[in-house]
N, C-alpha and C. Protein backbone atom coordinates (compact mmCIF):
# COMPACT_ATOMS: atom_id res chain seq x y z
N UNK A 1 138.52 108.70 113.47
CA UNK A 1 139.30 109.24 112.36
C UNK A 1 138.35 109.99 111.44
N UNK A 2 138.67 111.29 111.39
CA UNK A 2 137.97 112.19 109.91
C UNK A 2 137.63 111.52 108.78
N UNK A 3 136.88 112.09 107.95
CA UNK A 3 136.37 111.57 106.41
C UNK A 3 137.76 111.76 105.71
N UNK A 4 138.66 113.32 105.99
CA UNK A 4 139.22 114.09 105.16
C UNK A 4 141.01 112.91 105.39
N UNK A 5 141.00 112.29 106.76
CA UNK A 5 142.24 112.00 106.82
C UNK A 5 142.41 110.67 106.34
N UNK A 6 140.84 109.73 106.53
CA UNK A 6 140.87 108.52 106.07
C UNK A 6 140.73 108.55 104.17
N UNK A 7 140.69 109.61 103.95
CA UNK A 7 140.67 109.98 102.27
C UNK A 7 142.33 110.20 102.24
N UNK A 8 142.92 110.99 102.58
CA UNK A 8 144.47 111.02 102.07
C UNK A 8 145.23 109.70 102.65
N UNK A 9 144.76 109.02 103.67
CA UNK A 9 145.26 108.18 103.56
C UNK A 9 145.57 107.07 102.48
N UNK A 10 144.15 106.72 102.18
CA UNK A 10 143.81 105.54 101.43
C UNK A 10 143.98 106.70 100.06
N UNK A 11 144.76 107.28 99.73
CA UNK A 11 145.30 107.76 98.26
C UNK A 11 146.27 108.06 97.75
N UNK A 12 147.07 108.36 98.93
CA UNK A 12 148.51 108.40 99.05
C UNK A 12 149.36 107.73 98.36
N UNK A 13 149.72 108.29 97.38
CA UNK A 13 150.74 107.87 96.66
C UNK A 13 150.29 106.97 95.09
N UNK A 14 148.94 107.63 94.42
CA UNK A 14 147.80 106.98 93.80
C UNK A 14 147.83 108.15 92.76
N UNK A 15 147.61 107.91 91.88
CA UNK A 15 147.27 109.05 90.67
C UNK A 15 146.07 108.60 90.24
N UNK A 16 145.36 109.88 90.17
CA UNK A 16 143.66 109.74 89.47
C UNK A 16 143.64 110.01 88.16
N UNK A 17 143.06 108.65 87.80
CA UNK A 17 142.52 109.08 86.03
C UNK A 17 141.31 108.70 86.15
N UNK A 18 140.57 109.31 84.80
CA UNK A 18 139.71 109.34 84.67
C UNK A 18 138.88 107.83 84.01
N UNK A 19 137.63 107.77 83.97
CA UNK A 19 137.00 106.62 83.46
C UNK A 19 137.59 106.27 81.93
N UNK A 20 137.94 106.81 81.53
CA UNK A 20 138.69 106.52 80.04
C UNK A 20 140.33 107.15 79.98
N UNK A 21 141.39 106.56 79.73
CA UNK A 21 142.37 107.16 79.53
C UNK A 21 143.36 106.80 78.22
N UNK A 22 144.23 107.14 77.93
CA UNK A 22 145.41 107.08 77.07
C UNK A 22 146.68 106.24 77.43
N UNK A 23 146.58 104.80 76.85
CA UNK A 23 147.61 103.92 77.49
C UNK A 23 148.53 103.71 76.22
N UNK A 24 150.04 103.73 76.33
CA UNK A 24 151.15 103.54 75.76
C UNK A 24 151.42 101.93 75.69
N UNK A 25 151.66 101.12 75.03
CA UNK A 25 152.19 100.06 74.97
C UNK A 25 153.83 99.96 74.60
N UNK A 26 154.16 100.31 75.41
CA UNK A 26 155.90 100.54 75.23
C UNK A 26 156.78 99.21 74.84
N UNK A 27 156.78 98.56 74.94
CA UNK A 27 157.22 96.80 74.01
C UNK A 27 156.76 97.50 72.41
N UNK A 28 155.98 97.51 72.61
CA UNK A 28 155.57 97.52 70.98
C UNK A 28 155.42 98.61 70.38
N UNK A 29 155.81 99.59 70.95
CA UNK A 29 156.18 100.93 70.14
C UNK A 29 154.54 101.25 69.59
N UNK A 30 153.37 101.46 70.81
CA UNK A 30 151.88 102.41 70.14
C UNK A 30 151.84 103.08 71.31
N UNK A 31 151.37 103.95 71.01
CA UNK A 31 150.85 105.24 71.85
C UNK A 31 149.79 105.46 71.51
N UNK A 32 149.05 105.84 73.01
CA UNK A 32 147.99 106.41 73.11
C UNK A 32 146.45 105.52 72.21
N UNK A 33 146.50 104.27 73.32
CA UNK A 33 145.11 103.49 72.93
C UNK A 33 144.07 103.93 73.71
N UNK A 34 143.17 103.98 73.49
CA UNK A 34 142.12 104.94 74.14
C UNK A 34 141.37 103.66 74.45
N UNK A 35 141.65 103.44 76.11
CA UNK A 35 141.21 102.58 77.06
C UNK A 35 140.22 102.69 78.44
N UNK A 36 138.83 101.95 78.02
CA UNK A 36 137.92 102.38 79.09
C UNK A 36 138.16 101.56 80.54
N UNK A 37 138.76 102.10 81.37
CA UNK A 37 138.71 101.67 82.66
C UNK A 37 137.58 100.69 82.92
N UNK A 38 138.12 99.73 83.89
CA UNK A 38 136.35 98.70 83.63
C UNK A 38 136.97 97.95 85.42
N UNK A 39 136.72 98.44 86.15
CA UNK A 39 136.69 97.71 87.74
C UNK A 39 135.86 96.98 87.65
N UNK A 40 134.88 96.32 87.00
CA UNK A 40 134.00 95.43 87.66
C UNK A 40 134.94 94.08 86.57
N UNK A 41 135.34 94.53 85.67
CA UNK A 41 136.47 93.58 85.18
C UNK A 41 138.04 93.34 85.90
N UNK A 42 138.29 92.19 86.29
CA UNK A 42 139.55 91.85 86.96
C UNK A 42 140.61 91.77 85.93
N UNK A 43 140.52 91.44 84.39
CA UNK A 43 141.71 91.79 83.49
C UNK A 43 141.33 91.94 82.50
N UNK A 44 142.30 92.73 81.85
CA UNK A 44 142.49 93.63 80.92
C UNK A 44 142.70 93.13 79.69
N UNK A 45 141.93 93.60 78.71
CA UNK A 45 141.66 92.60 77.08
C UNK A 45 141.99 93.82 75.88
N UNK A 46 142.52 93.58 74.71
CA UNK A 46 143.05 94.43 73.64
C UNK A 46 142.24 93.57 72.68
N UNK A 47 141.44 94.89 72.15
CA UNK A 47 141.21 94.21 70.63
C UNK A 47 142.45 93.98 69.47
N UNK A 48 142.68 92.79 69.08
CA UNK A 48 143.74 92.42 68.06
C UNK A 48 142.44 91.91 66.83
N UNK A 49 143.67 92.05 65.68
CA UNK A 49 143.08 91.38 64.29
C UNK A 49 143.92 90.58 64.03
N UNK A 50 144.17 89.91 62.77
CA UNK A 50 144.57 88.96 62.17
C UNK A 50 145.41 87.86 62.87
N UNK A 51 144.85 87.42 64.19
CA UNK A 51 145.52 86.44 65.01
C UNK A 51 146.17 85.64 64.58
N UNK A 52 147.12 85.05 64.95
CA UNK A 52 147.73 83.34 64.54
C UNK A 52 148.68 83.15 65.65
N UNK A 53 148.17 81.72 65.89
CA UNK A 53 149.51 80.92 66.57
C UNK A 53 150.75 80.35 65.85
N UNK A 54 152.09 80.41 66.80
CA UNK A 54 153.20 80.39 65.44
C UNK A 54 153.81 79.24 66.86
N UNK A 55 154.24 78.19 65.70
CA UNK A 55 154.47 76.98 65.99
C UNK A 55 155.69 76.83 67.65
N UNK A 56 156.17 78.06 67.74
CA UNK A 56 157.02 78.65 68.92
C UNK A 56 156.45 78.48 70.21
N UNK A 57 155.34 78.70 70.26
CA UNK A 57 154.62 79.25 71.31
C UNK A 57 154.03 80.37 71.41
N UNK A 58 154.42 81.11 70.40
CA UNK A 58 153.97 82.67 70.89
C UNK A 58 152.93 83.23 69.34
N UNK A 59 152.32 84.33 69.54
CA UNK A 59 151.22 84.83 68.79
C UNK A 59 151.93 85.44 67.97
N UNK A 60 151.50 86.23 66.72
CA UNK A 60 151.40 87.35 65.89
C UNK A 60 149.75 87.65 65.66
N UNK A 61 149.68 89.06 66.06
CA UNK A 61 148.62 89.63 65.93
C UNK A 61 149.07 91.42 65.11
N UNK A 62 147.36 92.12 65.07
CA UNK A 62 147.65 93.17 64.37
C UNK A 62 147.07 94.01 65.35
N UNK A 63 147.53 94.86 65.78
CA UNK A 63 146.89 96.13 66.54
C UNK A 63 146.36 97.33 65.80
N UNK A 64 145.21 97.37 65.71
CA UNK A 64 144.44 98.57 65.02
C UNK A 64 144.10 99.65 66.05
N UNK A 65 145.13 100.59 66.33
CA UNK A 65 144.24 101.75 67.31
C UNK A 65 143.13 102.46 66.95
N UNK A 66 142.81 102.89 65.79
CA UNK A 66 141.66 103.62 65.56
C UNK A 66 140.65 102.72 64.91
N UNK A 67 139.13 102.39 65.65
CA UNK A 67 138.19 101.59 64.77
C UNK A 67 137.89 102.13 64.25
N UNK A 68 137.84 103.35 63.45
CA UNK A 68 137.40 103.86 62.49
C UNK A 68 138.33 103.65 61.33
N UNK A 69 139.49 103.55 61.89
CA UNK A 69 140.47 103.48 60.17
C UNK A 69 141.24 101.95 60.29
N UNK A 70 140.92 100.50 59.36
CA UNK A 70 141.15 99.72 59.34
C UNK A 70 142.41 99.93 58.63
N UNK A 71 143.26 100.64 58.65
CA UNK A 71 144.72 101.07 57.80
C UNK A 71 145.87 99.75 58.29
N UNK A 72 147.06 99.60 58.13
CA UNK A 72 147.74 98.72 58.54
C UNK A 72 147.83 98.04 59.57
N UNK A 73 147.75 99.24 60.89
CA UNK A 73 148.20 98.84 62.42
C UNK A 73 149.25 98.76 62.36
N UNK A 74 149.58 97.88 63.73
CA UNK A 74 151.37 97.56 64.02
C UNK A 74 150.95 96.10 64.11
N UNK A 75 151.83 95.40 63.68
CA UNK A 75 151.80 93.78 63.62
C UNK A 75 152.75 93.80 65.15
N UNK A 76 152.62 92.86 65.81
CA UNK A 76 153.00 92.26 67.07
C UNK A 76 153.57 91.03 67.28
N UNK A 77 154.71 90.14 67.82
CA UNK A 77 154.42 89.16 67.93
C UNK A 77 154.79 88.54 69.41
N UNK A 78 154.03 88.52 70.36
CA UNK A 78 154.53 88.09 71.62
C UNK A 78 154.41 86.56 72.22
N UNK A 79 155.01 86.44 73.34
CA UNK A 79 155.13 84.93 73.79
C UNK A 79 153.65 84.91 74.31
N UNK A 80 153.10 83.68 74.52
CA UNK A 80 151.68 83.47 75.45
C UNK A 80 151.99 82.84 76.31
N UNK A 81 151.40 83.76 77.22
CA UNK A 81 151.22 83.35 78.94
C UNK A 81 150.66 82.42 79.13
N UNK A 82 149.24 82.46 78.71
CA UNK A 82 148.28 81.36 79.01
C UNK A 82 147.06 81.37 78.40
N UNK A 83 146.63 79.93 78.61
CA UNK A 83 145.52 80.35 77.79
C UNK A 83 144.14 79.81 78.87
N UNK A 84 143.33 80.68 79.01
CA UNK A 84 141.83 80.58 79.98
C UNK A 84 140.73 81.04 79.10
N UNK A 85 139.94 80.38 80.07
CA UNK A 85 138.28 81.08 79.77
C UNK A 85 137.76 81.90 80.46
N UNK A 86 137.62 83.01 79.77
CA UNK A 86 137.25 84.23 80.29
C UNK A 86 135.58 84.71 79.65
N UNK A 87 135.07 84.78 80.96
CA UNK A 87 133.56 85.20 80.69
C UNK A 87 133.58 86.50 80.34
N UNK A 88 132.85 86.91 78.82
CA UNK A 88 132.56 88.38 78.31
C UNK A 88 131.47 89.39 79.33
N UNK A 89 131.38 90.22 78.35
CA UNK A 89 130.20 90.92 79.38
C UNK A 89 128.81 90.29 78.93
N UNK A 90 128.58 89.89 77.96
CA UNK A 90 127.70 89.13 77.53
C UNK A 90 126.82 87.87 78.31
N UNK A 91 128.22 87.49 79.36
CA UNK A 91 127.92 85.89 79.89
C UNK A 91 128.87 85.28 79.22
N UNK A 92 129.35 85.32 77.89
CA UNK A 92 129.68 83.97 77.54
C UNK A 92 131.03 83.84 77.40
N UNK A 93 131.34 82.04 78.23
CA UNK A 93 132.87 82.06 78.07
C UNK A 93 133.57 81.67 77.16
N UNK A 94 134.81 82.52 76.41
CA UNK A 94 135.29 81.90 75.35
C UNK A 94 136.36 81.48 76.05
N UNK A 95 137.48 80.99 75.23
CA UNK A 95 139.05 80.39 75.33
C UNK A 95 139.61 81.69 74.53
N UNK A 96 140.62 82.41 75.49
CA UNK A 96 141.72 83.58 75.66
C UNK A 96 142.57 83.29 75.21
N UNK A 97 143.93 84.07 74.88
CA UNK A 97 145.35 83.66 74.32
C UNK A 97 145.49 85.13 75.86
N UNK A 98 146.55 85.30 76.77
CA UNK A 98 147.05 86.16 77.50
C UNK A 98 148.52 86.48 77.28
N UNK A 99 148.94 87.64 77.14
CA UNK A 99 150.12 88.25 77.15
C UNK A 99 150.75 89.07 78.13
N UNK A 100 151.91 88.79 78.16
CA UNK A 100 152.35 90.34 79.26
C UNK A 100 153.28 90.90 78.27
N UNK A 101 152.68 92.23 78.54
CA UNK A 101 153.03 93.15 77.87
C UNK A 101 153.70 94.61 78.49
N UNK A 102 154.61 95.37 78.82
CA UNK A 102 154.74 96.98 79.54
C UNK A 102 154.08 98.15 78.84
N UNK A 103 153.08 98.91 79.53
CA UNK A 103 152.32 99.62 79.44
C UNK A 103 152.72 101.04 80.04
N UNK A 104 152.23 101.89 79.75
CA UNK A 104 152.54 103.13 80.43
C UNK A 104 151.78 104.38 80.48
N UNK A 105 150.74 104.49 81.46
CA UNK A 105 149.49 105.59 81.77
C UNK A 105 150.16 106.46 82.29
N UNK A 106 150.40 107.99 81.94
CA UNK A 106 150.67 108.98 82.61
C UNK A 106 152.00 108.85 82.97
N UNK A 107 152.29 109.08 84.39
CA UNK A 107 154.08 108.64 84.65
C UNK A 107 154.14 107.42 85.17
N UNK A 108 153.27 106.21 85.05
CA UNK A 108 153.81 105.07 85.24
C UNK A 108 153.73 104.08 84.51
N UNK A 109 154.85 103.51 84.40
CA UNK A 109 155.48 102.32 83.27
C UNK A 109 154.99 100.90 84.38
N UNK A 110 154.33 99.52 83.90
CA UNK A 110 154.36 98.67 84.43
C UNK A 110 153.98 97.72 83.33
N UNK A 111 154.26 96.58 83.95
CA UNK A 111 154.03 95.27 83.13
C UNK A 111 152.89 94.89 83.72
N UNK A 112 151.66 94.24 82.19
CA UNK A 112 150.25 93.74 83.07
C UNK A 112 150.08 92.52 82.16
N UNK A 113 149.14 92.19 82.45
CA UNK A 113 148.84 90.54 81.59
C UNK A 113 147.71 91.49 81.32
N UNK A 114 147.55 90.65 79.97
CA UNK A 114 146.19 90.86 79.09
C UNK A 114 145.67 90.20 77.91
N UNK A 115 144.45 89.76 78.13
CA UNK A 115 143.92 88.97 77.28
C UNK A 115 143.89 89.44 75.66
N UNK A 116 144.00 88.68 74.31
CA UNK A 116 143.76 89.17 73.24
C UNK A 116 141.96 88.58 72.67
N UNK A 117 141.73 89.66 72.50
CA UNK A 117 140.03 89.52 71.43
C UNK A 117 139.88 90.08 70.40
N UNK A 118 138.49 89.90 70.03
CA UNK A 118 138.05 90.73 69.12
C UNK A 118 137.35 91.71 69.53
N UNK A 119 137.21 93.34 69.46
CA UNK A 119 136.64 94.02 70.23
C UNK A 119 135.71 94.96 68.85
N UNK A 120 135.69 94.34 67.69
CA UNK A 120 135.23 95.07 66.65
C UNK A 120 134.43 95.90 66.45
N UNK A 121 133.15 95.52 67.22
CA UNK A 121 131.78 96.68 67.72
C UNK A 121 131.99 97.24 69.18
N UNK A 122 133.26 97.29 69.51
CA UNK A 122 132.94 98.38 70.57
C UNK A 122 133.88 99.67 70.18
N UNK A 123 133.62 100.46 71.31
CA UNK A 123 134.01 102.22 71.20
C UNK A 123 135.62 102.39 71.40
N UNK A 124 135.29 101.31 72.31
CA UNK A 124 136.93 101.15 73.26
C UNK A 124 137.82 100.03 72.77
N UNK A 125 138.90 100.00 72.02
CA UNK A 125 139.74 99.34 71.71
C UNK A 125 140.45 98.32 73.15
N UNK A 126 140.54 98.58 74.24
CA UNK A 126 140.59 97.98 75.35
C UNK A 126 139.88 98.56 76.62
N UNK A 127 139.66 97.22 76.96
CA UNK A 127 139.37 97.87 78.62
C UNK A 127 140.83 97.52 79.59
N UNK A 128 140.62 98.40 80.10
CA UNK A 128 141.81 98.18 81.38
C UNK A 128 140.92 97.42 82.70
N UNK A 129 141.37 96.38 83.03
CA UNK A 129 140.92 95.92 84.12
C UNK A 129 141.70 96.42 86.07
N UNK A 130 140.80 95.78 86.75
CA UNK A 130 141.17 96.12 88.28
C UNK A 130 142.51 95.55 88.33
N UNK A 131 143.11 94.87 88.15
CA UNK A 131 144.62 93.85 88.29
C UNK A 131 145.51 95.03 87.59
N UNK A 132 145.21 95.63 86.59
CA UNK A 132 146.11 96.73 86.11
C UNK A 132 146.11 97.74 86.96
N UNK A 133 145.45 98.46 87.76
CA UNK A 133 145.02 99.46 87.92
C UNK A 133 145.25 99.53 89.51
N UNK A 134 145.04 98.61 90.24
CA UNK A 134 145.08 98.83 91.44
C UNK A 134 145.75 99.28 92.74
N UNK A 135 147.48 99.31 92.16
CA UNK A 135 148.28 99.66 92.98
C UNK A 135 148.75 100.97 92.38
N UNK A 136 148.16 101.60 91.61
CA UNK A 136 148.59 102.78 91.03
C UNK A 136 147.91 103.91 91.23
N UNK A 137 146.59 103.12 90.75
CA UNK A 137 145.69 104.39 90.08
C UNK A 137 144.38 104.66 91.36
N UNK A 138 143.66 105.66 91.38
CA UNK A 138 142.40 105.68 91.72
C UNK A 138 141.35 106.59 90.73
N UNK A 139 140.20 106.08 90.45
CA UNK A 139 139.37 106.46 89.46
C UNK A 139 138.24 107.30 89.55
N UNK A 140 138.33 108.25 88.97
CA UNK A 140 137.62 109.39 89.05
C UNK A 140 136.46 109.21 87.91
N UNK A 141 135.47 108.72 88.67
CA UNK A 141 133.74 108.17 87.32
C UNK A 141 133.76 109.50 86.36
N UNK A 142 133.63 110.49 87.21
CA UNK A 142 133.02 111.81 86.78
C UNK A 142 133.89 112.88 85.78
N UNK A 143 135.17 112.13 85.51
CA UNK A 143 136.18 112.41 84.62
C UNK A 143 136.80 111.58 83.10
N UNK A 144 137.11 112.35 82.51
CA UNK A 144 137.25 111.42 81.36
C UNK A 144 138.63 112.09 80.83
N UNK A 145 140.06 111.35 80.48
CA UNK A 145 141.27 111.81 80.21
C UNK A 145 142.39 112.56 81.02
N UNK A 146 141.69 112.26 81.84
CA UNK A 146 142.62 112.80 83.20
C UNK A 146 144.20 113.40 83.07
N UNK A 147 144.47 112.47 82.43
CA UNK A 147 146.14 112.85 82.43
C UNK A 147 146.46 113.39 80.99
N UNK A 148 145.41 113.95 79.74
CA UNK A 148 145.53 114.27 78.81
C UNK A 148 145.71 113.24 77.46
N UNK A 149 145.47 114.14 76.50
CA UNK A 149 145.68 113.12 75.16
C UNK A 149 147.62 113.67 74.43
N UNK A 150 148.14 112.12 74.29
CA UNK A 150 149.11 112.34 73.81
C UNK A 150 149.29 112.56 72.35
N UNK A 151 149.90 112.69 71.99
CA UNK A 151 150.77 112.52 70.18
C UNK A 151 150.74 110.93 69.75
N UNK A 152 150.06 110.27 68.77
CA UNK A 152 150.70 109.29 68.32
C UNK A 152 151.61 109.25 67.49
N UNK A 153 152.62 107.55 68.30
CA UNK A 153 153.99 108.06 67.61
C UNK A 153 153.83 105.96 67.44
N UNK A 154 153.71 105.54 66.09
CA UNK A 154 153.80 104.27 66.06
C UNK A 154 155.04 103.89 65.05
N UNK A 155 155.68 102.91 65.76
CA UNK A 155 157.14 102.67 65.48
C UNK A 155 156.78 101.18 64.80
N UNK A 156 158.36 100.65 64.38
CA UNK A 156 158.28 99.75 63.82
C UNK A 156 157.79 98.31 64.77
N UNK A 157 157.01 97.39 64.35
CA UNK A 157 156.80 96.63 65.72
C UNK A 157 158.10 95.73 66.45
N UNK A 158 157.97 95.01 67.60
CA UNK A 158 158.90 95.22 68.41
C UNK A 158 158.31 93.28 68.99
N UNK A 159 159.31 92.46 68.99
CA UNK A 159 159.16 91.31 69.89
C UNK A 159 159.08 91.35 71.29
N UNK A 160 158.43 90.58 72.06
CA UNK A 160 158.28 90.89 73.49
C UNK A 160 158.53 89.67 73.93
């Protein structure tokens, strides 16, 4: 079998983005979080602020898309999936709160689980992990925004 046929094979039906893209959180009414692709990570983590557990079961948190402007965000409040220890890039394992949440890169809408942190000193407000990414997407290193930058449009927040 060719290089060229075992390549369309194994892509078929796959949209390429780039190492960083523009993810929609459609439950919760944000657009366009500027999310670094991370394959050597298996799931996918959102920096949140002002965490709390609410006696229900489920979280309220604050979503800040831009680290540069600590302005309101969108307050959130979703059910929790679960809670694990998840090793940072650091090494070290903390205790997670996980959510599922529907997301939407480019033209596809899907539901992913994802851990909540603190992501305060980094660039990237989330990484997208391999479990998100894998039946959809294929990743282009040498690209960055692949599918373009959208409009933000942040709505009132939304229960999930």
């Amino acid at each position: 079998m060719g290089m060229g046929l075992m390549k369309k094979q194994q892509s078929a039906g796959k949209i390429v983005i780039g190492w960083a893209e523009g993810v929609d959180f459609v439950d919760w009414g944000i657009s366009d979080v500027q999310a670094k692709i991370d394959t050597g990570a298996r799931t996918s983590v959102l920096h949140v602020e002002d965490f709390d557990r609410l006696p229900d079961g489920s979280v309220v948190f604050r979503v800040v898309v831009d680290r540069r402007d600590h302005g309101e965000g969108v307050w959130v409040r979703a059910k929790v999936l679960k809670w694990a220890r998840v090793r940072s890039s650091t090494g070290i394992y903390r205790k997670r709160c996980f959510v599922r949440t529907r997301i939407r890169i480019g033209p596809i809408e899907k539901e992913i689980e994802l851990s909540l942190a603190s992501r305060e000193r980094m660039v990237f407000r989330m990484l997208l992990g391999r479990k998100a990414i894998e039946k959809d997407f294929l990743v282009d290193v040498s690209r960055r925004r692949v599918l373009g930058r959208r409009a933000r449009r942040n709505r009132e927040p939304r229960t999930s």
